[in-house]
N, C-alpha and C. Protein backbone atom coordinates (compact mmCIF):
# COMPACT_ATOMS: atom_id res chain seq x y z
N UNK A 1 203.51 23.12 188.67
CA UNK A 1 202.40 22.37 188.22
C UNK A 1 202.41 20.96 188.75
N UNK A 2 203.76 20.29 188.92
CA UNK A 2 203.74 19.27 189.23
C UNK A 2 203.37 19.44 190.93
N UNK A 3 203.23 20.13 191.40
CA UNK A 3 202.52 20.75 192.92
C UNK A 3 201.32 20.25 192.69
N UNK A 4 200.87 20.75 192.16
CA UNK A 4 199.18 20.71 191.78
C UNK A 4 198.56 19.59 191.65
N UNK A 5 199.65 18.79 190.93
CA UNK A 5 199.08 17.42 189.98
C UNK A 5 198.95 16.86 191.25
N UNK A 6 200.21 16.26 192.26
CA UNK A 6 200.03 15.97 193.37
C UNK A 6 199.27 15.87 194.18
N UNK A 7 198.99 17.25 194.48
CA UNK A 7 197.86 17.39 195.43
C UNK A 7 196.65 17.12 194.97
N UNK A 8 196.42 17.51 193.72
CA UNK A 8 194.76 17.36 193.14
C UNK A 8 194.93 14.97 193.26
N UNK A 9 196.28 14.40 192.72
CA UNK A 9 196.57 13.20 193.52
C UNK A 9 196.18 12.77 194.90
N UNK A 10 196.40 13.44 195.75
CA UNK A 10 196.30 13.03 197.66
C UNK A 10 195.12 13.67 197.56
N UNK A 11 194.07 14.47 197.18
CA UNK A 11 192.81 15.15 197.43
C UNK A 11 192.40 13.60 197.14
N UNK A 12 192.39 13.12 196.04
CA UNK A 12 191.40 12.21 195.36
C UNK A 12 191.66 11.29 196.26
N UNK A 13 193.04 10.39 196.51
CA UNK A 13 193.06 9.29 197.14
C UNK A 13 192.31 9.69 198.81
N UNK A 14 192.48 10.95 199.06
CA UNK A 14 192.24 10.95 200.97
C UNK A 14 190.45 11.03 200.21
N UNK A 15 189.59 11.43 199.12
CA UNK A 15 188.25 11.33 198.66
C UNK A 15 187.81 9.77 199.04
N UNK A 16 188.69 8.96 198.16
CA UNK A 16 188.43 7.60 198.05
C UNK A 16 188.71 6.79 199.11
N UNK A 17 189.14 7.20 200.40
CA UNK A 17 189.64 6.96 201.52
C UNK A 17 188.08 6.88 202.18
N UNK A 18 187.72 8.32 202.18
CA UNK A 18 186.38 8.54 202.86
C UNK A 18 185.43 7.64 202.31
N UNK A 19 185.39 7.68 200.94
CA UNK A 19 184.67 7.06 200.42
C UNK A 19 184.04 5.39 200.87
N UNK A 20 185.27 5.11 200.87
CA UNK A 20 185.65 3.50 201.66
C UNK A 20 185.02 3.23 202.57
N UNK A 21 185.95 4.31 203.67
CA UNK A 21 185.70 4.44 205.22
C UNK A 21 183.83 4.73 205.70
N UNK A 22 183.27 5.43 204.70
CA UNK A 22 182.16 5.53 204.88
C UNK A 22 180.86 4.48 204.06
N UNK A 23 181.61 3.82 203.80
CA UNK A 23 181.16 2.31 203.16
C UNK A 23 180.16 2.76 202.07
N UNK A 24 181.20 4.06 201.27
CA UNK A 24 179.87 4.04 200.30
C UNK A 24 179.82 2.22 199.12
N UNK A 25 181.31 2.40 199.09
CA UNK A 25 180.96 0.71 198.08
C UNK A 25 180.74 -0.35 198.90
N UNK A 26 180.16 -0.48 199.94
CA UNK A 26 179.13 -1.66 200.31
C UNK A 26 177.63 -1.11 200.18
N UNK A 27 177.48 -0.02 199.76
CA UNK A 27 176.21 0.42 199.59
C UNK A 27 175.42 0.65 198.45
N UNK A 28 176.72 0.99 197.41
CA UNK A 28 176.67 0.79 196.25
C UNK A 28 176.50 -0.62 195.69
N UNK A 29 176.95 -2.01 196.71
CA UNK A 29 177.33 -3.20 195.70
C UNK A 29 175.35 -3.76 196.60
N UNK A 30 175.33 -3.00 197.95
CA UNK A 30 173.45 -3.75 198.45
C UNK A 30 172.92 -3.02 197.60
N UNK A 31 173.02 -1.52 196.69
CA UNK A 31 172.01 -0.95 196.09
C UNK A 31 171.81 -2.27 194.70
N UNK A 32 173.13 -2.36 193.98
CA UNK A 32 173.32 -3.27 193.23
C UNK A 32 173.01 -4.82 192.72
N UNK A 33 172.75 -5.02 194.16
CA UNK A 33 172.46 -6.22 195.06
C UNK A 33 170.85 -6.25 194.65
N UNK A 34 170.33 -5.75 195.33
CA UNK A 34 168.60 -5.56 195.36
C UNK A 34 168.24 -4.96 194.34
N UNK A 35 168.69 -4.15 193.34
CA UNK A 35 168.03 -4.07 192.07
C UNK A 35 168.15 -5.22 191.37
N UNK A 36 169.68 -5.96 191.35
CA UNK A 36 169.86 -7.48 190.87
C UNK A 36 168.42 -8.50 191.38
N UNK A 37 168.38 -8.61 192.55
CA UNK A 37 167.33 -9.49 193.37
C UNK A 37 166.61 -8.96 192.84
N UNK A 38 165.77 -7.90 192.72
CA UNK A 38 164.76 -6.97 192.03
C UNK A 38 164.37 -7.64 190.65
N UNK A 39 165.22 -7.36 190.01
CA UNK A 39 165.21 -7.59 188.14
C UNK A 39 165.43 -9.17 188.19
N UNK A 40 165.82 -10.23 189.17
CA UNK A 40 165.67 -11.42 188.88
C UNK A 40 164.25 -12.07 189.67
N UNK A 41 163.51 -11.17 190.51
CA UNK A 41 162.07 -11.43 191.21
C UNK A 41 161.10 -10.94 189.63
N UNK A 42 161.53 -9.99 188.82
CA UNK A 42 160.37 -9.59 188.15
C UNK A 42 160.87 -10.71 187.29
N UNK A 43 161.89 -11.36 186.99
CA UNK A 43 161.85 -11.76 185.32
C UNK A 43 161.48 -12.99 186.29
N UNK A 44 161.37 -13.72 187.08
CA UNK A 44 160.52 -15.01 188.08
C UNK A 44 159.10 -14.67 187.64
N UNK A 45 158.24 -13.57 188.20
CA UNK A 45 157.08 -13.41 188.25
C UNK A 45 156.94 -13.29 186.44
N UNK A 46 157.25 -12.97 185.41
CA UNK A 46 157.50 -12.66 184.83
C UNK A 46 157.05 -14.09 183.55
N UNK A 47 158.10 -15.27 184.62
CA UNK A 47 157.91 -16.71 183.83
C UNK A 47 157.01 -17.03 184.21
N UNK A 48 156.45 -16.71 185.83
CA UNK A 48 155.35 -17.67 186.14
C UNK A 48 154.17 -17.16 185.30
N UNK A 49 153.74 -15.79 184.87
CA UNK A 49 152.84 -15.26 184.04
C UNK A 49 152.61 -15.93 182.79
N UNK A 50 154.02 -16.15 182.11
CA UNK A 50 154.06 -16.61 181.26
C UNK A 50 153.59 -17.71 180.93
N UNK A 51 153.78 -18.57 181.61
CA UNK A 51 153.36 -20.10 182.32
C UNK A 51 151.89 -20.12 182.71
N UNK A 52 151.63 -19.22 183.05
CA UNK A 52 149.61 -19.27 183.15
C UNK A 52 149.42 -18.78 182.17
N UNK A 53 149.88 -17.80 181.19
CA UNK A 53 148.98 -17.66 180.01
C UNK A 53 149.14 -19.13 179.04
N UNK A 54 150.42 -19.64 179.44
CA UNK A 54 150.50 -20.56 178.29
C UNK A 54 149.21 -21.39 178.78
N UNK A 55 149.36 -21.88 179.98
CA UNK A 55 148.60 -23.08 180.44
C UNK A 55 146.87 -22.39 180.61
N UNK A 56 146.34 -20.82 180.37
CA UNK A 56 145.46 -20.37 180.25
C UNK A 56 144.83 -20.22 178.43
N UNK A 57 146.00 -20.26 177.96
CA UNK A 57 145.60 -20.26 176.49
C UNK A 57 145.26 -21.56 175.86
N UNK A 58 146.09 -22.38 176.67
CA UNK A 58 146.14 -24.37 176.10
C UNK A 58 144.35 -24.29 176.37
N UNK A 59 143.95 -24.08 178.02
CA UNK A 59 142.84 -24.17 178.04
C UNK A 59 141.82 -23.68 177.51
N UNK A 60 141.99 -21.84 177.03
CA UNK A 60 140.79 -22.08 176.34
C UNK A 60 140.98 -22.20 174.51
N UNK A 61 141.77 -22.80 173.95
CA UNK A 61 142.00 -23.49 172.88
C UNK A 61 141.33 -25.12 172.95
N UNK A 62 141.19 -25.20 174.50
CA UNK A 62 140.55 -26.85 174.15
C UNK A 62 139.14 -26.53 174.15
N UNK A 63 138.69 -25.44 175.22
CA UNK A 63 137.39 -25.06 174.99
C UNK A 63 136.92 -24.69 173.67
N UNK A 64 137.77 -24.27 172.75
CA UNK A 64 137.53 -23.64 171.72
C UNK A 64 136.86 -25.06 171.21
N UNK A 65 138.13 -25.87 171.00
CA UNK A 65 137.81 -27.53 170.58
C UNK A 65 136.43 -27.51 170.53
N UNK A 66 135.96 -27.94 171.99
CA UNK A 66 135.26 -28.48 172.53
C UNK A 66 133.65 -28.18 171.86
N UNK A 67 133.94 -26.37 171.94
CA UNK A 67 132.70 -25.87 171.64
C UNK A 67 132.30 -25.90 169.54
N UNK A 68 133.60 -26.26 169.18
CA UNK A 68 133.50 -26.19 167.81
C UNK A 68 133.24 -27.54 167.55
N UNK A 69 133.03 -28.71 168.68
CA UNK A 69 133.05 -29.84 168.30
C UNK A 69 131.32 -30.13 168.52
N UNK A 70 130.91 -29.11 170.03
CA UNK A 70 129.26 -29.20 170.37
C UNK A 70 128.65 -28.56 168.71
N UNK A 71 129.18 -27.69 167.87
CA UNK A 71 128.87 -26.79 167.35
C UNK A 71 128.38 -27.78 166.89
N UNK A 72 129.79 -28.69 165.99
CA UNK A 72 128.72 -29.34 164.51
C UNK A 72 128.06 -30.84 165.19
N UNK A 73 127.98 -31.13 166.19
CA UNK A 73 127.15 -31.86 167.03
C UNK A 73 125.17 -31.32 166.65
N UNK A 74 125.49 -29.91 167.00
CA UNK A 74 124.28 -29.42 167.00
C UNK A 74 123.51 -29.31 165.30
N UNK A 75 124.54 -28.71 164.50
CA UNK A 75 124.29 -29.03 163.37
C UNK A 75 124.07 -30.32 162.68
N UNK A 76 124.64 -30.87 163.43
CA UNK A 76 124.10 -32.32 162.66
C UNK A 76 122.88 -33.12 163.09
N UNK A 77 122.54 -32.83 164.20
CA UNK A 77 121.44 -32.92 164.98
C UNK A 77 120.35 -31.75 164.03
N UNK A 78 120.68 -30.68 163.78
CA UNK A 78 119.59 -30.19 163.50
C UNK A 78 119.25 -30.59 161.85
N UNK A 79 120.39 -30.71 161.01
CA UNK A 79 120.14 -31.20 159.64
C UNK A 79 119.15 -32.65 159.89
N UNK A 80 119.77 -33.65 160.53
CA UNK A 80 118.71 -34.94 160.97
C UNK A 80 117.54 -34.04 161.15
N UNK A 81 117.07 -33.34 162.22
CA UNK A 81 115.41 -33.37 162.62
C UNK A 81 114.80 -32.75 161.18
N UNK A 82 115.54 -31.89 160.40
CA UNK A 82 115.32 -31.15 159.17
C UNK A 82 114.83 -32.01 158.24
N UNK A 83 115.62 -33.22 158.38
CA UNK A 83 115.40 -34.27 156.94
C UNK A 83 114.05 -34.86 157.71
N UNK A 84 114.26 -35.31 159.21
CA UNK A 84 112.59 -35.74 158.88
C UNK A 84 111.94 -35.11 159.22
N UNK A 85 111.48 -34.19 159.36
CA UNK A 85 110.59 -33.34 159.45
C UNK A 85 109.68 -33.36 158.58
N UNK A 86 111.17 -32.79 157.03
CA UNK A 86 111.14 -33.25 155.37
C UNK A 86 110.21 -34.31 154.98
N UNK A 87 110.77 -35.24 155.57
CA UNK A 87 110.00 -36.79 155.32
C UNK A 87 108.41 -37.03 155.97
N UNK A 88 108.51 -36.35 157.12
CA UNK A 88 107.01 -36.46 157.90
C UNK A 88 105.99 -35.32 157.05
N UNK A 89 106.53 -33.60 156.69
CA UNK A 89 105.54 -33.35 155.68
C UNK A 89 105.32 -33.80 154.51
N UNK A 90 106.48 -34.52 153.39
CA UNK A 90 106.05 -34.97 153.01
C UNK A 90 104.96 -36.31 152.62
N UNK A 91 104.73 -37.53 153.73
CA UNK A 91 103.83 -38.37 153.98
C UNK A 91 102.83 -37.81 154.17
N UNK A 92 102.74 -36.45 155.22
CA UNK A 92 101.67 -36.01 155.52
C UNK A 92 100.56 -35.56 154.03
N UNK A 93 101.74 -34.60 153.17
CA UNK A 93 100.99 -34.31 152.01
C UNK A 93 100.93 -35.66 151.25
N UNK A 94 101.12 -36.36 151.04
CA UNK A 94 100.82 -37.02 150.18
C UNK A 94 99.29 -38.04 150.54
N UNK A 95 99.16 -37.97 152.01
CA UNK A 95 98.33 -38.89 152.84
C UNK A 95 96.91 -37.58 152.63
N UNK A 96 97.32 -36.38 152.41
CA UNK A 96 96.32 -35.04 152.60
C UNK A 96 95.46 -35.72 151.17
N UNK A 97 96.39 -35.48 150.13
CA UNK A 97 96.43 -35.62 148.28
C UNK A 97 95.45 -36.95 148.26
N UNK A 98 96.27 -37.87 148.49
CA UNK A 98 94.81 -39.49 148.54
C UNK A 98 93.81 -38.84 149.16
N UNK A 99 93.51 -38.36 150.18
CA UNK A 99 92.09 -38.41 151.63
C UNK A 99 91.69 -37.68 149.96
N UNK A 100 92.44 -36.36 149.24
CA UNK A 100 91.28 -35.09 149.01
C UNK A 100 90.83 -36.01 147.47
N UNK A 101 92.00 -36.43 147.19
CA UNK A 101 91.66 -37.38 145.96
C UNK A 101 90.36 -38.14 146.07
N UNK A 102 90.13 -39.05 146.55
CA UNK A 102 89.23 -39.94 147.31
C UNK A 102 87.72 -39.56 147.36
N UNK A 103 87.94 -38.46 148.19
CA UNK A 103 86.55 -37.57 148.52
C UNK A 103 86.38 -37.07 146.94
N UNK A 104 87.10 -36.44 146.38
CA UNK A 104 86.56 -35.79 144.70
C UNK A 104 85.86 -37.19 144.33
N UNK A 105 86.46 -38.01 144.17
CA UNK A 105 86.04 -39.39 143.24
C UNK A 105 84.88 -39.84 144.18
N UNK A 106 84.71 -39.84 145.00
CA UNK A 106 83.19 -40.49 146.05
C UNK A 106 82.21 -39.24 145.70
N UNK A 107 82.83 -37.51 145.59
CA UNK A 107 81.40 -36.62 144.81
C UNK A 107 81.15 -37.19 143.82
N UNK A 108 82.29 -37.30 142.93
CA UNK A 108 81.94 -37.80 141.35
C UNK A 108 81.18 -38.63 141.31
N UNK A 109 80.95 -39.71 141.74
CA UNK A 109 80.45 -40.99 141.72
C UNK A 109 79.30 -40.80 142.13
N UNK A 110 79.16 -40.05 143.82
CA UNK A 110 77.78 -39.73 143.91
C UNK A 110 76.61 -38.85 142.91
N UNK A 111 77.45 -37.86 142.57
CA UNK A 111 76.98 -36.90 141.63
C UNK A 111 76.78 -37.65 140.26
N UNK A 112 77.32 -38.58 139.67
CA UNK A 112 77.03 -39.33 138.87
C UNK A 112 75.50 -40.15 139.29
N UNK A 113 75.71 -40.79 140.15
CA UNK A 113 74.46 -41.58 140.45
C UNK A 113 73.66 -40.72 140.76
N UNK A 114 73.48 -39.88 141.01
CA UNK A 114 72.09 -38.53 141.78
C UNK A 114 71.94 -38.21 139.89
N UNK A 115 72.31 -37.75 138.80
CA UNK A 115 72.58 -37.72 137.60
C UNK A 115 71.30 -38.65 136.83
N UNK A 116 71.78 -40.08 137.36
CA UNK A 116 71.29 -41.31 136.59
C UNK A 116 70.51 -41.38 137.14
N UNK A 117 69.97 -41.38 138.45
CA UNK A 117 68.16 -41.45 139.12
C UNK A 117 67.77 -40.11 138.40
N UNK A 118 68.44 -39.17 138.51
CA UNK A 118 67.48 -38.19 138.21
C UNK A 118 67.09 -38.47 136.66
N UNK A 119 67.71 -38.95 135.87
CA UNK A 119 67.72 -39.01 134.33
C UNK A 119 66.64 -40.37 134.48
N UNK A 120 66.69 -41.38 135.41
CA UNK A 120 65.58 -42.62 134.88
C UNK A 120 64.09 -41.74 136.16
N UNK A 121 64.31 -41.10 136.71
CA UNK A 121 63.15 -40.37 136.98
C UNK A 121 62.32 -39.47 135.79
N UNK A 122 63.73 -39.37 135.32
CA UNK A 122 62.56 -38.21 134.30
C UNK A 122 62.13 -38.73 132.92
N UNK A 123 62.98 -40.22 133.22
CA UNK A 123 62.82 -41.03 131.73
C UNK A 123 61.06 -41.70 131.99
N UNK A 124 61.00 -41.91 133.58
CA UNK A 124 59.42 -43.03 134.08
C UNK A 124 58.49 -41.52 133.77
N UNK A 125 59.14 -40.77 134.67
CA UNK A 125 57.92 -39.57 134.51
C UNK A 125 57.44 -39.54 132.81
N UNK A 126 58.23 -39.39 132.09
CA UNK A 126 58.16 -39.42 130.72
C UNK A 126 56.89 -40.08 129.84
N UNK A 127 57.39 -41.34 130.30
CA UNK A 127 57.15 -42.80 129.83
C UNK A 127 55.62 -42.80 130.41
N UNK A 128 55.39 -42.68 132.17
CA UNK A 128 54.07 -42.44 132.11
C UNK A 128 53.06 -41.69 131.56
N UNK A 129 53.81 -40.64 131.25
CA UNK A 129 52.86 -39.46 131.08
C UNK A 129 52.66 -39.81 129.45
N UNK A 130 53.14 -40.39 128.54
CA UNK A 130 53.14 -40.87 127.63
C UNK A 130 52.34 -41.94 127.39
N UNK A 131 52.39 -42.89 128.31
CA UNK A 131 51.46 -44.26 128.24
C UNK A 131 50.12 -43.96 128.94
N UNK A 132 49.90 -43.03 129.36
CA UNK A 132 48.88 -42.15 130.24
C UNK A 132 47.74 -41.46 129.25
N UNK A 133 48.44 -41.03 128.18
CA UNK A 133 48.30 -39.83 126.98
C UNK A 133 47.42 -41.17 126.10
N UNK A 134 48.30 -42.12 125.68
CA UNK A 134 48.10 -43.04 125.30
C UNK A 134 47.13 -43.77 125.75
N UNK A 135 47.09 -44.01 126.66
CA UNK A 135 45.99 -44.98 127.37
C UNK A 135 44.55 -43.90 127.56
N UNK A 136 44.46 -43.13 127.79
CA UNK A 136 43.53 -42.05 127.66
C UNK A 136 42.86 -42.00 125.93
N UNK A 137 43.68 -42.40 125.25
CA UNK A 137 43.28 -41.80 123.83
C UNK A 137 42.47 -43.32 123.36
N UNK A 138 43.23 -44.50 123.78
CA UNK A 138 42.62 -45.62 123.89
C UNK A 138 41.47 -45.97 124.33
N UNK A 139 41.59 -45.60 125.17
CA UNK A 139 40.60 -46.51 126.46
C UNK A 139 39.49 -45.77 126.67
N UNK A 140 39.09 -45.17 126.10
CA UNK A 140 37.89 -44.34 126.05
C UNK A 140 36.31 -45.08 126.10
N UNK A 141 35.57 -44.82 127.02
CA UNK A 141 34.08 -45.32 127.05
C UNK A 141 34.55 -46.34 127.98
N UNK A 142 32.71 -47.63 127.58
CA UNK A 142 32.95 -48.36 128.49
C UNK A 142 34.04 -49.41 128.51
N UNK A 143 34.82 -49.82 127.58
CA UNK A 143 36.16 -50.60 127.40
C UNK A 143 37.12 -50.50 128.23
N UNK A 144 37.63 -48.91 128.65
CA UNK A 144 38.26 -48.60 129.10
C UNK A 144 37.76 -48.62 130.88
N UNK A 145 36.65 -48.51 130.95
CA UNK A 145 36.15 -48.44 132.21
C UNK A 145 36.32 -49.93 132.67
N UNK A 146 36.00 -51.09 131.99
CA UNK A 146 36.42 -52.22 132.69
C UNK A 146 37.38 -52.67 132.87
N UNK A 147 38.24 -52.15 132.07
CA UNK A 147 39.51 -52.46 132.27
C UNK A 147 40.00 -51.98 133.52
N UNK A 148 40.04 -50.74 133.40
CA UNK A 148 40.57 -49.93 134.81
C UNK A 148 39.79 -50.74 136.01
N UNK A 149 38.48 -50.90 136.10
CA UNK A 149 37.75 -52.48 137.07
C UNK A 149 38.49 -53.45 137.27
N UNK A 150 38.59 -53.85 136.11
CA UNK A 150 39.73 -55.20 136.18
C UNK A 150 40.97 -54.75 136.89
N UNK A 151 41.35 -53.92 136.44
CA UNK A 151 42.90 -53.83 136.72
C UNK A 151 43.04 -52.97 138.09
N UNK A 152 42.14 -53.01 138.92
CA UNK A 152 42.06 -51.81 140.40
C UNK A 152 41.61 -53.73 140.57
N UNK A 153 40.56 -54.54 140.69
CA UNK A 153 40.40 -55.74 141.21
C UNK A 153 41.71 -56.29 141.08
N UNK A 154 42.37 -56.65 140.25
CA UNK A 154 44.01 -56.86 140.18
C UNK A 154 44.68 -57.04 140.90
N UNK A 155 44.97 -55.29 141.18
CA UNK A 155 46.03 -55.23 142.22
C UNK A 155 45.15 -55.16 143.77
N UNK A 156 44.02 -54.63 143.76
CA UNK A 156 43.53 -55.63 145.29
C UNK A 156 43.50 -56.41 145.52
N UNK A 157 43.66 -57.47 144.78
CA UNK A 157 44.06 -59.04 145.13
C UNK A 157 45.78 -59.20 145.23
N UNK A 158 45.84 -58.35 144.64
CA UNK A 158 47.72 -58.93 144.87
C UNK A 158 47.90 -57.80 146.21
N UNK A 159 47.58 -57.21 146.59
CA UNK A 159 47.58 -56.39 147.72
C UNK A 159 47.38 -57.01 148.83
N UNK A 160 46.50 -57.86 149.00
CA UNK A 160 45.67 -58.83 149.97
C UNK A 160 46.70 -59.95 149.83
């Protein structure tokens, strides 16, 4: 057995001989080599990624800023035109309210006075037709006939 051990001994070392001689461990240490170079190129590309998202995220976090800052820019701009707007309909109505106010009180007034002619129209109509009635019931014959003479000579002289 100790034959065996031996030889299965000198098999391995004359293996590792070849092994050598045929440079598998310089091929093993370039395979080693360039997966190393390999795995230290990706974890490179790896930082620089890293490094643009950071410096891609900074940026649009300022945009974010920026646009949350136009935001209440705009809102505050639009609450202002809101309030006067507020303020311009209200002048407007209140400027509507006097004009309509105004005009009611100038019917009233007119309609009042159209009221009071019509009421001293119908008070003369009245009054003549009364002093007419009267003067008729009076003035009867020739009394009345000179008078009405007289009083037509009258006013042709104040006419003239």
């Amino acid at each position: 057995m100790g034959d065996a051990t031996l030889w299965a001994f000198v098999a391995l070392i004359v293996f590792f001989g070849i092994i050598i001689k045929a440079g598998v461990p310089g091929m093993i240490a370039a395979a080693l080599d360039k997966r190393a170079k390999s795995i230290e190129d990706e974890l490179d590309q790896a930082r620089r990624l890293r490094e643009e998202a950071q410096a891609l995220l900074a940026e649009y976090q300022r945009k974010q800023r920026e646009a949350e800052s136009e935001a209440e820019e705009i809102v505050t701009l639009a609450k202002r035109e809101a309030e006067a707007m507020e303020k311009d309909a209200a002048a407007k109505i209140q400027d509507y309210v006097a004009r309509r106010t105004k005009q009611a009180e100038e019917k009233i007034a007119q309609a009042e006075s159209q009221a009071i002619a019509e009421v001293k129209g119908a008070a003369t109509d009245v009054a003549v037709s009364a002093a007419e009635s009267i003067l008729a019931k009076q003035m009867g014959g020739k009394a009345g006939k000179a008078l009405l003479k007289a009083s037509i000579e009258e006013v042709g002289g104040k006419l003239n």
